[in-house]
N, C-alpha and C. Protein backbone atom coordinates (compact mmCIF):
# COMPACT_ATOMS: atom_id res chain seq x y z
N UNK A 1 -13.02 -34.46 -3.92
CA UNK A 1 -13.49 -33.60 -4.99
C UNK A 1 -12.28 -33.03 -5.74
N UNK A 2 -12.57 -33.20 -6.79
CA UNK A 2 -11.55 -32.77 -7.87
C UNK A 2 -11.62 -31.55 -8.18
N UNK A 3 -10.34 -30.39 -8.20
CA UNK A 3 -10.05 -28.96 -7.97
C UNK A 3 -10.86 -28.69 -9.18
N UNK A 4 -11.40 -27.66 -9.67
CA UNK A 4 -10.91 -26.95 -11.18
C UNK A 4 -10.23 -26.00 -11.37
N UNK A 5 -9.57 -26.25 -12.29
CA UNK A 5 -8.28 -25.47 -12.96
C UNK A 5 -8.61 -24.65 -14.48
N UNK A 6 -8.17 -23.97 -14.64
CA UNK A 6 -8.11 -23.37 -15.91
C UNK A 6 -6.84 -24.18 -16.64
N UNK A 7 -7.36 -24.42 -17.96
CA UNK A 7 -6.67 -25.17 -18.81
C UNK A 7 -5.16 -24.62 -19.13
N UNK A 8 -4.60 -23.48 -18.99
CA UNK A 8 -3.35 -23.25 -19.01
C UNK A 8 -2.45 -24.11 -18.13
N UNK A 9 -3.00 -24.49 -17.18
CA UNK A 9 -2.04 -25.03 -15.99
C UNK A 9 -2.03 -26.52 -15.87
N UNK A 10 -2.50 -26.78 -16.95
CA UNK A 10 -2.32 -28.52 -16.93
C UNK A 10 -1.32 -28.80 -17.60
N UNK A 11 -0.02 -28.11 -17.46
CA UNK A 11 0.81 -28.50 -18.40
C UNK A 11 1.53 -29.73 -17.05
N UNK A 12 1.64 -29.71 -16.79
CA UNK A 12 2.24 -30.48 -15.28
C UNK A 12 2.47 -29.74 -13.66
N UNK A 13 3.00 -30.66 -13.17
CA UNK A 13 2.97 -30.58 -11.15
C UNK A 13 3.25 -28.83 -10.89
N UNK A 14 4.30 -28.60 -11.49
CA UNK A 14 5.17 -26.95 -11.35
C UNK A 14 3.89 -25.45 -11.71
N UNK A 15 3.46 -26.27 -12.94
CA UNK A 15 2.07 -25.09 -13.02
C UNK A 15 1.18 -25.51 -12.62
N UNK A 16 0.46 -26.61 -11.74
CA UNK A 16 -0.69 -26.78 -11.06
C UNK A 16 -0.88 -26.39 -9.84
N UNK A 17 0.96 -26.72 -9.40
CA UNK A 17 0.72 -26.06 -7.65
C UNK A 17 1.01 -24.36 -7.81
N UNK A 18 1.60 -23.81 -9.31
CA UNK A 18 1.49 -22.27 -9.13
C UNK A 18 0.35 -21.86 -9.25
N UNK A 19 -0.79 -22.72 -10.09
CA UNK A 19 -1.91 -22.00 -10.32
C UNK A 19 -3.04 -22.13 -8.63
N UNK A 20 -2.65 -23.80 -8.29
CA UNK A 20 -3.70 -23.50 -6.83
C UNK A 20 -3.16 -22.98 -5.91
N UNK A 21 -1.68 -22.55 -5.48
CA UNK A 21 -0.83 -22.17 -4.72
C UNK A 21 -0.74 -20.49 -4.64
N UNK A 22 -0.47 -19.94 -5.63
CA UNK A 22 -0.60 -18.27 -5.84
C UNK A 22 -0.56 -17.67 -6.63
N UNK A 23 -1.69 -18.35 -7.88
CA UNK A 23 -1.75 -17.32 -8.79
C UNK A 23 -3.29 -16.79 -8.22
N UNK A 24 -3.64 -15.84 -8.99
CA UNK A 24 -4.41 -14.64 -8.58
C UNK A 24 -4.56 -14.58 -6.75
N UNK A 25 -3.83 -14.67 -6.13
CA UNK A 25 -3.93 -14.41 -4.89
C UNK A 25 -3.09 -12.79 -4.72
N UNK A 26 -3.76 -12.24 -3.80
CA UNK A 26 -3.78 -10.79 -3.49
C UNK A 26 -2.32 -11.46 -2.72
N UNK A 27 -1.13 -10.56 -2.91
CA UNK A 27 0.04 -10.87 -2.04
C UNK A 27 0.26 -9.36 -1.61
N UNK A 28 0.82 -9.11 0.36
CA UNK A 28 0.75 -8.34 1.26
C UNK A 28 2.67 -8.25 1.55
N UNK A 29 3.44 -9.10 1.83
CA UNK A 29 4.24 -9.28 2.17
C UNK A 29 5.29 -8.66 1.34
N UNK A 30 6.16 -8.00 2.00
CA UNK A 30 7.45 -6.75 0.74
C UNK A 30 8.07 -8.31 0.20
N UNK A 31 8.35 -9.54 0.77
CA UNK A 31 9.67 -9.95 0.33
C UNK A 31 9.11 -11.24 -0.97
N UNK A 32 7.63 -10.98 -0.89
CA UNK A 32 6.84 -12.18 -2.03
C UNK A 32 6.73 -10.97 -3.41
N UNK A 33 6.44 -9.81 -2.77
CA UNK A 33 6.14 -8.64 -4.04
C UNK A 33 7.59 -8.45 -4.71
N UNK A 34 8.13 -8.08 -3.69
CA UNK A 34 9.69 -8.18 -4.33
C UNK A 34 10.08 -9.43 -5.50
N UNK A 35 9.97 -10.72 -5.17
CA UNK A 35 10.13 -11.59 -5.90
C UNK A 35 9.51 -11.55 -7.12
N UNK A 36 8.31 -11.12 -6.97
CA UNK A 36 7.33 -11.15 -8.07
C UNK A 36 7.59 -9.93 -9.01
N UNK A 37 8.21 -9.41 -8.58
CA UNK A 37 8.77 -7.99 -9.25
C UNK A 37 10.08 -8.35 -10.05
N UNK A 38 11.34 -9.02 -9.63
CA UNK A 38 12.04 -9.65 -10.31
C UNK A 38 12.14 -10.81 -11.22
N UNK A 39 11.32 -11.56 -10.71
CA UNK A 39 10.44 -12.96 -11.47
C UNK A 39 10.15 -11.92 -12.90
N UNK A 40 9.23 -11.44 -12.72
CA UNK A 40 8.36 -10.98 -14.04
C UNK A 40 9.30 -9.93 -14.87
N UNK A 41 10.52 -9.08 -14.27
CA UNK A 41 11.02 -8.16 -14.91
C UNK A 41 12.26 -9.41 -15.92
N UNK A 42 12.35 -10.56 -15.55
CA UNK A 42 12.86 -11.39 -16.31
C UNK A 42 12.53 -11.90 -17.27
N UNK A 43 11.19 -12.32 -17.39
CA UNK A 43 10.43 -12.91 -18.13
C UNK A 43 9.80 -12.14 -19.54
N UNK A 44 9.98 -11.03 -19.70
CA UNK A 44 10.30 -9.99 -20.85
C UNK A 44 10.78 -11.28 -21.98
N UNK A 45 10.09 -11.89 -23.09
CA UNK A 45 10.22 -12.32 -24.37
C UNK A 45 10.09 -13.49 -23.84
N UNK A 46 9.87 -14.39 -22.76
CA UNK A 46 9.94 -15.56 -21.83
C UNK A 46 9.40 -16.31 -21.38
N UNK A 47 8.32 -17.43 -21.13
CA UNK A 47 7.71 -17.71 -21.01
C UNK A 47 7.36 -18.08 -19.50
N UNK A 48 5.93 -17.75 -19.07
CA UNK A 48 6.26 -17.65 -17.28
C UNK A 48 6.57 -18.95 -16.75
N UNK A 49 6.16 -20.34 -17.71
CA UNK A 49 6.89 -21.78 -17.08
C UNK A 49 8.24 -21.49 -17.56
N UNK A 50 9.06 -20.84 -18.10
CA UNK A 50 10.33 -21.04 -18.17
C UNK A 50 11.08 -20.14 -16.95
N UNK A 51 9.91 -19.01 -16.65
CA UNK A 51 10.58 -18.12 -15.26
C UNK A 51 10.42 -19.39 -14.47
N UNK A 52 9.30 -19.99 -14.30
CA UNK A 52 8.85 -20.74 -12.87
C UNK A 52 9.95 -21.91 -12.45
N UNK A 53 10.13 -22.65 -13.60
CA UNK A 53 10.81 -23.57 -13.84
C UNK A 53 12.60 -23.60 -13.18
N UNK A 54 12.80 -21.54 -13.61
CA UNK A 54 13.86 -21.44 -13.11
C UNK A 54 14.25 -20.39 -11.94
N UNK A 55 13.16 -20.64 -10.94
CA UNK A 55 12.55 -20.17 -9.97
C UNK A 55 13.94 -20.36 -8.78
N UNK A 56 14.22 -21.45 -8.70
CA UNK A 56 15.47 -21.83 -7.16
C UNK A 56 16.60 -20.94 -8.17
N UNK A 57 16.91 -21.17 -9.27
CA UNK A 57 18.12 -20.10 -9.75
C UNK A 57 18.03 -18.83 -9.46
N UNK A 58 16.63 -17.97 -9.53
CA UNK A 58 16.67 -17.07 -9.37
C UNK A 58 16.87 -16.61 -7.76
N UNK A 59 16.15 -17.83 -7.08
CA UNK A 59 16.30 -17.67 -5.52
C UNK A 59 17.94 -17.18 -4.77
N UNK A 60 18.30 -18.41 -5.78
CA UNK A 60 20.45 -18.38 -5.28
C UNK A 60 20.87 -17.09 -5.64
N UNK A 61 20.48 -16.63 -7.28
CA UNK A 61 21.45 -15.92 -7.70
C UNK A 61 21.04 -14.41 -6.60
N UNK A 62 19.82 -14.56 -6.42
CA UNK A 62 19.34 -13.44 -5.77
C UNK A 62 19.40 -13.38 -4.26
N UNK A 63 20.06 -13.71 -3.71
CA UNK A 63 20.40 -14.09 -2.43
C UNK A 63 18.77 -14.07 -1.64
N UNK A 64 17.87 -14.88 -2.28
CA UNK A 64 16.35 -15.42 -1.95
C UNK A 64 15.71 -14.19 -1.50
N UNK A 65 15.96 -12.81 -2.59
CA UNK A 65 15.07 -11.94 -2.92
C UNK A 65 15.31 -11.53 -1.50
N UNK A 66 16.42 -11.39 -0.92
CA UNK A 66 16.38 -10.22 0.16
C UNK A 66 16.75 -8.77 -0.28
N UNK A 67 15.55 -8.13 -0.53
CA UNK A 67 15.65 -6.95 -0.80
C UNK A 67 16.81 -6.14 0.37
N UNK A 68 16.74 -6.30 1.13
CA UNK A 68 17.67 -5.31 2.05
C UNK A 68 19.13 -6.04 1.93
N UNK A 69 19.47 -7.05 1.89
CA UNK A 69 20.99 -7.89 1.25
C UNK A 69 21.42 -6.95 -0.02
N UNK A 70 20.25 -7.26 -0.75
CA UNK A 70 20.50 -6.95 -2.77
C UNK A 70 20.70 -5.30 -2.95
N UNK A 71 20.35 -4.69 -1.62
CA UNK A 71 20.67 -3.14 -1.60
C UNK A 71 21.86 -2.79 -1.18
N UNK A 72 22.70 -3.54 -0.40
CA UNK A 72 24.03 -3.56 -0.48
C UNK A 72 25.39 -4.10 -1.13
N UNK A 73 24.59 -4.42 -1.92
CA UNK A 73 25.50 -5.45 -3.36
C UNK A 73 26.07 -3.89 -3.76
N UNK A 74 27.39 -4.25 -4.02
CA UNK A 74 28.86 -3.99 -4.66
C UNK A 74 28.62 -3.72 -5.55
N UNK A 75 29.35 -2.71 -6.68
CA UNK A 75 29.81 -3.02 -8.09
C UNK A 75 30.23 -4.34 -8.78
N UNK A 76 31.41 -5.24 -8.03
CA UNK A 76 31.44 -6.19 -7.97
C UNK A 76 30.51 -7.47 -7.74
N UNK A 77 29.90 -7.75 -7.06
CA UNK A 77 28.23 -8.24 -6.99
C UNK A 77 27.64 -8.08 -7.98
N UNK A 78 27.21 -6.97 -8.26
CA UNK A 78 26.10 -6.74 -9.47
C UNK A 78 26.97 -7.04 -10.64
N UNK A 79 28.20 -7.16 -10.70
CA UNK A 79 28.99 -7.85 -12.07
C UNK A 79 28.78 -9.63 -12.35
């Protein structure tokens, strides 16, 4: 049986598995909210396949959204 999708997400593979994967899903976990909190504070003028798209960059640059790591970042770090 073939899923249904809402027509936004047929743009290809990256927005089909975000839309059956976790969009409108209730998320519990600090270190997925966290992400989703930086994800979206990026995406300001942006389009959310261009956040999604650059999703592993944000993972690296963010040392993979460890909130308790990213609270001990440096002056240097945050430069």
């Amino acid at each position: 049986m073939e899923k249904i999708r809402c027509g936004w997400c047929e743009k290809d593979d990256l927005y089909r598995r975000y839309h059956d994967e976790e969009w409108g899903r209730a998320v519990y976990d600090d270190e997925t909210i966290f992400e989703f909190l930086i994800l979206e504070s990026f995406q300001a003028g942006l389009s959310w396949y261009t956040i999604l798209s650059k999703r592993e960059n944000f993972r690296k640059a963010f040392d993979y959204f460890d909130y308790k790591k990213i609270a001990l970042y440096n002056n240097e770090k945050i430069e």
